[in-house]
Structure formats: C-alpha cells, structure tokens
N, C-alpha and C. Protein backbone atom coordinates (compact mmCIF):
# COMPACT_ATOMS: atom_id res chain seq x y z
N UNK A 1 126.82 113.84 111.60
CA UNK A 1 128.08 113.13 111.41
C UNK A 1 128.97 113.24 112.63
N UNK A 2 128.69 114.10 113.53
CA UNK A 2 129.96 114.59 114.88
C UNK A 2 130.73 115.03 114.26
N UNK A 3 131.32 115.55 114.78
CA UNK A 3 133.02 115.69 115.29
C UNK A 3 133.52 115.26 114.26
N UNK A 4 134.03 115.55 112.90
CA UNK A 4 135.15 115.34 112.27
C UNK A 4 136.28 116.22 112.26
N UNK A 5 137.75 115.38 112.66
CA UNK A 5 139.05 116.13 113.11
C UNK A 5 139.94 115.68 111.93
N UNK A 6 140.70 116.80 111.20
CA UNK A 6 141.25 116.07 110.19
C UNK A 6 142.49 117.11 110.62
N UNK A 7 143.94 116.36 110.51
CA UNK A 7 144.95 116.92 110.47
C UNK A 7 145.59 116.77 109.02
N UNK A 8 146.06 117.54 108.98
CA UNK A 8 146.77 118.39 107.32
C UNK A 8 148.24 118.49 107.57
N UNK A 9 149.12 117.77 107.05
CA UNK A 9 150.30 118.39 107.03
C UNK A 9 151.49 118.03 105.99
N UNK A 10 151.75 119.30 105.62
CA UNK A 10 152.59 119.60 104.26
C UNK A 10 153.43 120.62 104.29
N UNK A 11 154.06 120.92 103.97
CA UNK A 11 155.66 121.98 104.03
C UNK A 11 155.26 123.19 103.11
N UNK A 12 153.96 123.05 101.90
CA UNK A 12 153.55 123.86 101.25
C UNK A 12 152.50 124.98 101.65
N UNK A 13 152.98 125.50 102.05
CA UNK A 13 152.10 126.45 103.23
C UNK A 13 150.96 127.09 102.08
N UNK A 14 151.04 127.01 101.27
CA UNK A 14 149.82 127.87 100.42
C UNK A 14 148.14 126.70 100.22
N UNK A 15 148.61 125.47 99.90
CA UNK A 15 148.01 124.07 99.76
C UNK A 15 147.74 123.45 101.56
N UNK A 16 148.59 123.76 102.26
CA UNK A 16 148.50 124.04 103.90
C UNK A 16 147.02 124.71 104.16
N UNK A 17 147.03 125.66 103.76
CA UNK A 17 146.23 126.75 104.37
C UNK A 17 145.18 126.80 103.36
N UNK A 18 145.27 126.53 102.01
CA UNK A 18 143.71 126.39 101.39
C UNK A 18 143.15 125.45 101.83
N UNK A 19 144.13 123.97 102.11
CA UNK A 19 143.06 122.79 102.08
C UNK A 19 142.37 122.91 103.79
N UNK A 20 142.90 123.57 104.76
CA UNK A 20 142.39 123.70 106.21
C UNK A 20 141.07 124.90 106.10
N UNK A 21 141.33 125.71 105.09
CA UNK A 21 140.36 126.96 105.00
C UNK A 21 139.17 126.14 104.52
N UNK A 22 139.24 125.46 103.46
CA UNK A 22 138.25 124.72 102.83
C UNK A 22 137.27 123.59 103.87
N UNK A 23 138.39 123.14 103.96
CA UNK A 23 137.90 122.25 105.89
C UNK A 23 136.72 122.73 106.58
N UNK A 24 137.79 124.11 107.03
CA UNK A 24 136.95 124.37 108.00
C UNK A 24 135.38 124.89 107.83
N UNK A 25 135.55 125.57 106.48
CA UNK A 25 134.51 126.01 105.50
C UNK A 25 133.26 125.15 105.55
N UNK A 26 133.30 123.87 105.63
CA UNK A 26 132.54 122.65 105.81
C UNK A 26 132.45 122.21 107.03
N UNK A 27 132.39 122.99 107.84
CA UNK A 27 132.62 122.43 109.39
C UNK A 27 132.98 121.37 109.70
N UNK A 28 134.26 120.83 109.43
CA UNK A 28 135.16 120.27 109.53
C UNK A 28 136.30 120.69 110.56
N UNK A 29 136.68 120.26 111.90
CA UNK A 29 137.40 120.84 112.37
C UNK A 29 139.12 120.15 112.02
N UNK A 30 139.49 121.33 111.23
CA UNK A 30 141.06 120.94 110.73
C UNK A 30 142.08 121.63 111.15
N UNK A 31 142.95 120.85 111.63
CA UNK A 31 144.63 121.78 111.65
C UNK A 31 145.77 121.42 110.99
N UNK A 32 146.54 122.27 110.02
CA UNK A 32 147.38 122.12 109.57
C UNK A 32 149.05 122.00 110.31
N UNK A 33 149.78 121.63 110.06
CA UNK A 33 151.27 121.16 110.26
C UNK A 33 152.34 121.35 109.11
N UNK A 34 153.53 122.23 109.06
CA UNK A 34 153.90 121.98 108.09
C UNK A 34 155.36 120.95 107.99
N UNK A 35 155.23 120.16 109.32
CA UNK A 35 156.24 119.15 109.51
C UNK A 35 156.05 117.77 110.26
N UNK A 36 156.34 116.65 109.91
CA UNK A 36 156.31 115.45 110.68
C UNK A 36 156.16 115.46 112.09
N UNK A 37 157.10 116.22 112.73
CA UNK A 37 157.28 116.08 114.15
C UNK A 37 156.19 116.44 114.83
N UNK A 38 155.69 117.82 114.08
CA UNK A 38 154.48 118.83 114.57
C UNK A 38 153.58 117.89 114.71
N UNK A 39 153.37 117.11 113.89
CA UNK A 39 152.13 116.69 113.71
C UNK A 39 151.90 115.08 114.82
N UNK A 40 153.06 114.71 114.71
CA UNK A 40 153.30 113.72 115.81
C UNK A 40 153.44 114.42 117.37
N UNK A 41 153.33 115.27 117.31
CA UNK A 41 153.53 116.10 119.17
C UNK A 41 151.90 116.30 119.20
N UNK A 42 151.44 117.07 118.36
CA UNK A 42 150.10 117.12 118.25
C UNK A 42 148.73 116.08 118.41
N UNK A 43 149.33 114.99 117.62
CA UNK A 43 148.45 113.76 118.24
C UNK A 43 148.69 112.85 119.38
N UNK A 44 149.74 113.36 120.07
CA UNK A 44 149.94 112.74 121.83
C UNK A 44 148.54 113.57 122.76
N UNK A 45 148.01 114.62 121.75
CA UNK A 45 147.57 115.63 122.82
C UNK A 45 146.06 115.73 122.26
N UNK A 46 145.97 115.33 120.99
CA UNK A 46 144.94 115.44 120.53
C UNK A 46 144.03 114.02 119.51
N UNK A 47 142.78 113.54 119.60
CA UNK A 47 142.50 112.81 118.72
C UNK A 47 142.18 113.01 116.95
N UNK A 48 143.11 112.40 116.46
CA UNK A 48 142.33 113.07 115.27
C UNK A 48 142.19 112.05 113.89
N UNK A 49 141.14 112.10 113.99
CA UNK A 49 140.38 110.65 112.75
C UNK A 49 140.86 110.67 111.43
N UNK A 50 141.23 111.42 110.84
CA UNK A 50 142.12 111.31 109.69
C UNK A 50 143.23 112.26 109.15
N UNK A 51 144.04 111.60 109.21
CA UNK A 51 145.71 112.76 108.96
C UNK A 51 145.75 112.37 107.43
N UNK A 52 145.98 113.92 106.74
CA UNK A 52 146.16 114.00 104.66
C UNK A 52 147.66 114.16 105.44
N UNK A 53 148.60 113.42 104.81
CA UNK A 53 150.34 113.38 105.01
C UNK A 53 150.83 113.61 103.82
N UNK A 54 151.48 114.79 103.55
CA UNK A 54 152.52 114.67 102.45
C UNK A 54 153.38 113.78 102.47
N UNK A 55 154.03 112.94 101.48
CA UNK A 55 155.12 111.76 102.38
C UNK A 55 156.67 112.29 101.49
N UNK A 56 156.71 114.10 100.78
CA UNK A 56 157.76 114.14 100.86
C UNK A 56 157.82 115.83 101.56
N UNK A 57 158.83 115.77 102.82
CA UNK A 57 158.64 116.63 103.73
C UNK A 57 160.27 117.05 103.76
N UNK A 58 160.65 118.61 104.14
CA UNK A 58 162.03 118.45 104.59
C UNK A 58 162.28 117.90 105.87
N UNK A 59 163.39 118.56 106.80
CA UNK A 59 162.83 118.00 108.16
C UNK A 59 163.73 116.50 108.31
N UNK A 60 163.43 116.02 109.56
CA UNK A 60 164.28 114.72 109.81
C UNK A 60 163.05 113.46 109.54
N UNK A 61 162.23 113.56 109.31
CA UNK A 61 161.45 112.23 108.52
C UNK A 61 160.46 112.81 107.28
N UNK A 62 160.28 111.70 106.73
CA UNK A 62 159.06 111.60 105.79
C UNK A 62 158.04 111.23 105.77
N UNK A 63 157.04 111.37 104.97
CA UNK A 63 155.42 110.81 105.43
C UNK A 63 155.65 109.30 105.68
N UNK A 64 156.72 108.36 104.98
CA UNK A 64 156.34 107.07 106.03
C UNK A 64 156.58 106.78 107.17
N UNK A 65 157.59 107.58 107.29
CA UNK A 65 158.61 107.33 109.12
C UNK A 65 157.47 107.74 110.29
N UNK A 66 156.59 108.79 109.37
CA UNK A 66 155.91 109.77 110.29
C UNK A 66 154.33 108.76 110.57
N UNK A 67 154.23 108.73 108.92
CA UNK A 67 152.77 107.50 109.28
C UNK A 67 153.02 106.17 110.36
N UNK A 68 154.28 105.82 109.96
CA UNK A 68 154.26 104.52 110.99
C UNK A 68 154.48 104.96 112.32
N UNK A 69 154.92 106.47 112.78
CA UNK A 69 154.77 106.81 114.37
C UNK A 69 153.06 107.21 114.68
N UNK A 70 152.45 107.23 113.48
CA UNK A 70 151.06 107.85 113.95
C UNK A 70 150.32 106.74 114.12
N UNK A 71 150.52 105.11 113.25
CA UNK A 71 150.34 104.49 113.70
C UNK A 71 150.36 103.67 115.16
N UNK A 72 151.18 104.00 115.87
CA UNK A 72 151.45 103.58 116.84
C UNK A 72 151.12 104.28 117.87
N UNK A 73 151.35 105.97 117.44
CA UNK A 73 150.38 106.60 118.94
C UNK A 73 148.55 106.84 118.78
N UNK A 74 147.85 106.67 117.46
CA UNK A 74 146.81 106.11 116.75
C UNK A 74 146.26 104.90 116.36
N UNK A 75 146.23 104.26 116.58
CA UNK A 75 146.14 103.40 115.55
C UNK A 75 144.85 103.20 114.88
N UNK A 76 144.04 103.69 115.37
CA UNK A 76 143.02 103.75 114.59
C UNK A 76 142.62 104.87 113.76
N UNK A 77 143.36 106.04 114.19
CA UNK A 77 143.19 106.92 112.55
C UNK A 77 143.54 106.80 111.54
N UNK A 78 142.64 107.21 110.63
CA UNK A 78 143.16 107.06 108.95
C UNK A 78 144.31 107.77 108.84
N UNK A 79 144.79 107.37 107.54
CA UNK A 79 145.94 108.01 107.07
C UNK A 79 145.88 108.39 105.38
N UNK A 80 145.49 109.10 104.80
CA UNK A 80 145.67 109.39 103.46
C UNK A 80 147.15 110.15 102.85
N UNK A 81 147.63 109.33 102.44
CA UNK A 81 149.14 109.97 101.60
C UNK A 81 148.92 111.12 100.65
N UNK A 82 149.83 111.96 100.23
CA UNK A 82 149.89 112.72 99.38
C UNK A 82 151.00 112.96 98.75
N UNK A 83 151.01 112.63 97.16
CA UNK A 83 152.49 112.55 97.02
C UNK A 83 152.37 113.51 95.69
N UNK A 84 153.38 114.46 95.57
CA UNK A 84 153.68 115.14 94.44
C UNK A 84 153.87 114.69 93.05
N UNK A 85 154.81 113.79 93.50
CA UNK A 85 155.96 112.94 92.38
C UNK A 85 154.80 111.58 92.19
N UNK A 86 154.36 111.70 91.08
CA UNK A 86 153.65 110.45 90.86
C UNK A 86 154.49 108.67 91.50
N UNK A 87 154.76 109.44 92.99
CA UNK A 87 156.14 107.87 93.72
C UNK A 87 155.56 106.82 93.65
N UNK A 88 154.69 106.24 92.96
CA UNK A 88 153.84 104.89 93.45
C UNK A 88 154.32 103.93 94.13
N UNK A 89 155.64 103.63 93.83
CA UNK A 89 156.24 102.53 94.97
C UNK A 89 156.42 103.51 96.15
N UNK A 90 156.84 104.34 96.98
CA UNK A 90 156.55 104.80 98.09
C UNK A 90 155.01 104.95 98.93
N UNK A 91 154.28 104.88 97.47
CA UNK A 91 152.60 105.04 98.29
C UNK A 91 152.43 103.60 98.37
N UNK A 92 152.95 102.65 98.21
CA UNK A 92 152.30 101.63 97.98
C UNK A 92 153.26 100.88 99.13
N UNK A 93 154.37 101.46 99.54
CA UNK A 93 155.12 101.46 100.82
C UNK A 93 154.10 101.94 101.72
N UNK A 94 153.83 102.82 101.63
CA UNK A 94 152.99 103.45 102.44
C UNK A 94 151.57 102.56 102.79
N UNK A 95 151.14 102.15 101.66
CA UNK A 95 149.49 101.56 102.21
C UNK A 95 149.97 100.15 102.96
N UNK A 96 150.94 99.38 102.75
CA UNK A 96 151.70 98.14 103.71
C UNK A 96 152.36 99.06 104.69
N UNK A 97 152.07 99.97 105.24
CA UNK A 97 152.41 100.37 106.49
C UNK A 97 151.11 101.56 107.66
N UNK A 98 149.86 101.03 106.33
CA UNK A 98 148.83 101.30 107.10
C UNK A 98 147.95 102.35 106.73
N UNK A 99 148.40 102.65 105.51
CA UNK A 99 147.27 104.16 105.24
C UNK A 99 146.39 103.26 104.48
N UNK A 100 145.33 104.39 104.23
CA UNK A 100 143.87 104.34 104.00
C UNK A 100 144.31 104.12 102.64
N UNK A 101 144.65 105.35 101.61
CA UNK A 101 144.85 105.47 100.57
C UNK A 101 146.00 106.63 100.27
N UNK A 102 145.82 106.72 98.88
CA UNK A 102 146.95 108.05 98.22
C UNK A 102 146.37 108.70 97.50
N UNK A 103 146.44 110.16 97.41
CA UNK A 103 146.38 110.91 96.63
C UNK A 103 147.40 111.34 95.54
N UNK A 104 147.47 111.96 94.47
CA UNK A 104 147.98 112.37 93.15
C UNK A 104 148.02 113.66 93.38
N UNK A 105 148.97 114.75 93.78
CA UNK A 105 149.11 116.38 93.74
C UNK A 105 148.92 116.91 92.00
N UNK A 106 149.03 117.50 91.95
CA UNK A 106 147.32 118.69 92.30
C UNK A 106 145.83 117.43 92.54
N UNK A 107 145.04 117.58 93.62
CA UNK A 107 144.23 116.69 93.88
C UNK A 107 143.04 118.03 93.94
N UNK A 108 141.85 117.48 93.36
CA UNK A 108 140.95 118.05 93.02
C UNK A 108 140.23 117.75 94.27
N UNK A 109 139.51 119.40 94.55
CA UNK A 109 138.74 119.08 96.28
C UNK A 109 137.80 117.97 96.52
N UNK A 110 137.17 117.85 95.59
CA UNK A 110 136.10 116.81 95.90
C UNK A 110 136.41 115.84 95.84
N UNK A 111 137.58 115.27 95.44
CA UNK A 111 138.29 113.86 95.31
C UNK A 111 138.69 113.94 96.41
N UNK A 112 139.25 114.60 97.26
CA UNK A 112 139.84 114.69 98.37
C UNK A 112 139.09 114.68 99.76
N UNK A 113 137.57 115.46 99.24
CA UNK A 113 136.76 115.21 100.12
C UNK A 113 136.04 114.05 100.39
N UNK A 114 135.81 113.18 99.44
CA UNK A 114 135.19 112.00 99.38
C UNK A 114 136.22 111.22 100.06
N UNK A 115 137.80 111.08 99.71
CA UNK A 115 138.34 109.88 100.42
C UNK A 115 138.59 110.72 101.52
N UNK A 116 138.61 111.86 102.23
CA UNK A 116 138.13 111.90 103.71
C UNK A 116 137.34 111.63 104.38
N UNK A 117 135.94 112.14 103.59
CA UNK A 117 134.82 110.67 104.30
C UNK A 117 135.04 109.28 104.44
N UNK A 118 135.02 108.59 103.17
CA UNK A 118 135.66 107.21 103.54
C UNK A 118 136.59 106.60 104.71
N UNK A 119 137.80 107.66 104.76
CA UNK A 119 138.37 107.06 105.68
C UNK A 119 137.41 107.02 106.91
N UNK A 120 137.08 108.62 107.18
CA UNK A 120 136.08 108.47 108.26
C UNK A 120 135.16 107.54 108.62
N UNK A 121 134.18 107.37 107.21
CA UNK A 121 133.77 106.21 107.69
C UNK A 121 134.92 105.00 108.47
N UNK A 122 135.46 104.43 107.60
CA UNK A 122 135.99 103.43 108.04
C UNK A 122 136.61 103.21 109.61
N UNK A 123 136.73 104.36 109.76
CA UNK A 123 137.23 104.68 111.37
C UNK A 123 136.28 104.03 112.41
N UNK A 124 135.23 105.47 111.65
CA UNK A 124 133.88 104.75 112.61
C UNK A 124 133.37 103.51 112.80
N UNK A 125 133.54 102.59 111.43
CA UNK A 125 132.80 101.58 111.73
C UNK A 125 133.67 100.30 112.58
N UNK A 126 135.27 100.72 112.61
CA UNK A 126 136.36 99.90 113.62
C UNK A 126 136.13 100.46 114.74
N UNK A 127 135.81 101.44 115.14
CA UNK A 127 135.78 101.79 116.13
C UNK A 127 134.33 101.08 116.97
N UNK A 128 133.40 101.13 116.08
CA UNK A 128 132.37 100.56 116.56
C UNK A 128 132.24 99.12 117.13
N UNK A 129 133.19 98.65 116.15
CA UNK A 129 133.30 97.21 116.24
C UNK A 129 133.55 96.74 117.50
N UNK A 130 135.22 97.64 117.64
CA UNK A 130 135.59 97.47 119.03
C UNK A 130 134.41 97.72 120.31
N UNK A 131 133.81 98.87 119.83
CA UNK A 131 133.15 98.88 121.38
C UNK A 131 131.62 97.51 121.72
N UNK A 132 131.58 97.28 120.34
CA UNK A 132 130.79 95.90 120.41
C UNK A 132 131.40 94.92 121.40
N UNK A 133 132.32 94.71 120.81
CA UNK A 133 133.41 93.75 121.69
C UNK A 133 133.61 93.64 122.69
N UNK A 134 133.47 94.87 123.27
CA UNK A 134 133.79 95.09 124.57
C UNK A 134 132.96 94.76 125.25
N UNK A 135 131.66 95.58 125.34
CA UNK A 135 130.01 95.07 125.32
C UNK A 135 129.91 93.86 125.36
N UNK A 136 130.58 93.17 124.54
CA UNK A 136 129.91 91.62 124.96
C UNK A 136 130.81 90.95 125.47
N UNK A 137 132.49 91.31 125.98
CA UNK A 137 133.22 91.03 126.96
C UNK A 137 132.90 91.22 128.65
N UNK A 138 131.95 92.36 128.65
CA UNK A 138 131.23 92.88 129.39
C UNK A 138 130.11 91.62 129.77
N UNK A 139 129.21 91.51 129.12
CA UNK A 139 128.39 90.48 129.27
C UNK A 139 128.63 88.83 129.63
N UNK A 140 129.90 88.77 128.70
CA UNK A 140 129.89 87.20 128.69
C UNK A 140 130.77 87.24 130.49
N UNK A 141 131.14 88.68 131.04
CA UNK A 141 131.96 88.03 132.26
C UNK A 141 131.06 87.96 133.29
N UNK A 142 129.77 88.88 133.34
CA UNK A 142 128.94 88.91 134.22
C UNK A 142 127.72 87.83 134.08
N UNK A 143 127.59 86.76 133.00
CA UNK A 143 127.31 85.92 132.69
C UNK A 143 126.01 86.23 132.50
N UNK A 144 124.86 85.10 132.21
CA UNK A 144 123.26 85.46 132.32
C UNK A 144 122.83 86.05 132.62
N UNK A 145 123.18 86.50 134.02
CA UNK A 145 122.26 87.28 135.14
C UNK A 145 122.51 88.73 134.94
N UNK A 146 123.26 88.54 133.74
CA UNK A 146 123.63 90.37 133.60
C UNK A 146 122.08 90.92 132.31
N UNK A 147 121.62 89.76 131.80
CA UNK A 147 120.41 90.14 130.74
C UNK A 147 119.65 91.12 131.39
C-alpha cells in the first residue's frame, strides 16, 4: 500500500492519542494535533493523504475554516469530519467545502478504518489521474517522434 500519512486532530487528547496509537499500531504513519492552526503549519511542511478533523475545536477556527485552508495548501488530501453533536447541517457544510465524508463520535475503529482507506484510495486514484495527464501532455508536445 506505501506510505500512508494520516493526520488526526482533535482538542480531546485521550481520543487524540488512542486513535494515533491505533494508527500507528497498523503501520500507519499518524500524527495527532490538538488544534486547527497546528495542523495547518504542519501541512506547509509535510504531505499528508488524509486529515480525521474534528469540526468542533476551541481555538480561533473550526473544522470548516480549517478544512477549507487545507484545501488550499492540499488539495488533494482527503478530509474526513468528525463531529460530536450529531451537526448534520455543518457536515454537510463541510462535504460542499470538500471533505471526503463524516463521521458520528463515538466512531467505532473499524468504521473509521475503512473510510480511511477509501479516502486513500480515492487520493490515489486522482492523483494517478493527474500524472496520466501529464504523461500524455508530455507526449502530445514532443509529438510522434517521442513513441
């Protein structure tokens, strides 16, 4: 599978630190955050294919303010929400501003693990796409003689 990088971040440091222990447990390489900003300084510096976002955080933003900056210094990582408060209109704010999906707190591991694969997949296979693209931007400029 490579390299899976999953960033974690939630203000609940106990759910913080099981769901990264569990991670990593699966060789999964994960780091937790327990604030918006953290986690946005962190992906200027680092790639990482799918961020679990709490989207209610203390702090000066929330998981959407924060998803739509990860969008923009990402854009191709997933984004899975996590919301305490059964908020459905905020998650559903949230998926029109680019996440993968939402989770329901208390979220059962294997539910959680499966839509981390998914997203992953889905990463991979945009990502692939693009480099197709490119590949044959590649080709079509060097014309025939590039066969």
């Amino acid at each position: 599978m490579g390299t899976f990088r999953v960033l974690v971040v939630d203000d609940e440091t106990d759910f913080l630190e099981t769901i990264v222990n569990r991670l990593l447990k699966r060789k999964v390489e994960a780091i937790g955050v327990p604030i918006g900003e953290a986690a946005l300084a962190l992906m200027k510096e680092k790639i990482f294919d799918v961020v679990l976002l709490d989207i209610k955080m203390p702090g000066g933003m929330d998981g959407i303010e924060v998803l739509r900056e990860i969008k923009k210094i990402q854009p191709l990582t997933e984004v899975i929400l996590l919301t305490g408060h059964a908020s459905v209109e905020t998650s559903i704010e949230g998926m029109n501003s680019g996440a993968f999906d939402y989770l329901i707190k208390p979220v059962k591991f294997t539910e959680l693990l499966e839509k981390l694969i998914a997203a992953f997949e889905k990463k991979n296979a945009q990502e692939q796409k693009i480099r197709g693209a490119k590949i044959r931007e590649i080709k079509n400029f060097f014309g025939s003689g590039f066969e």
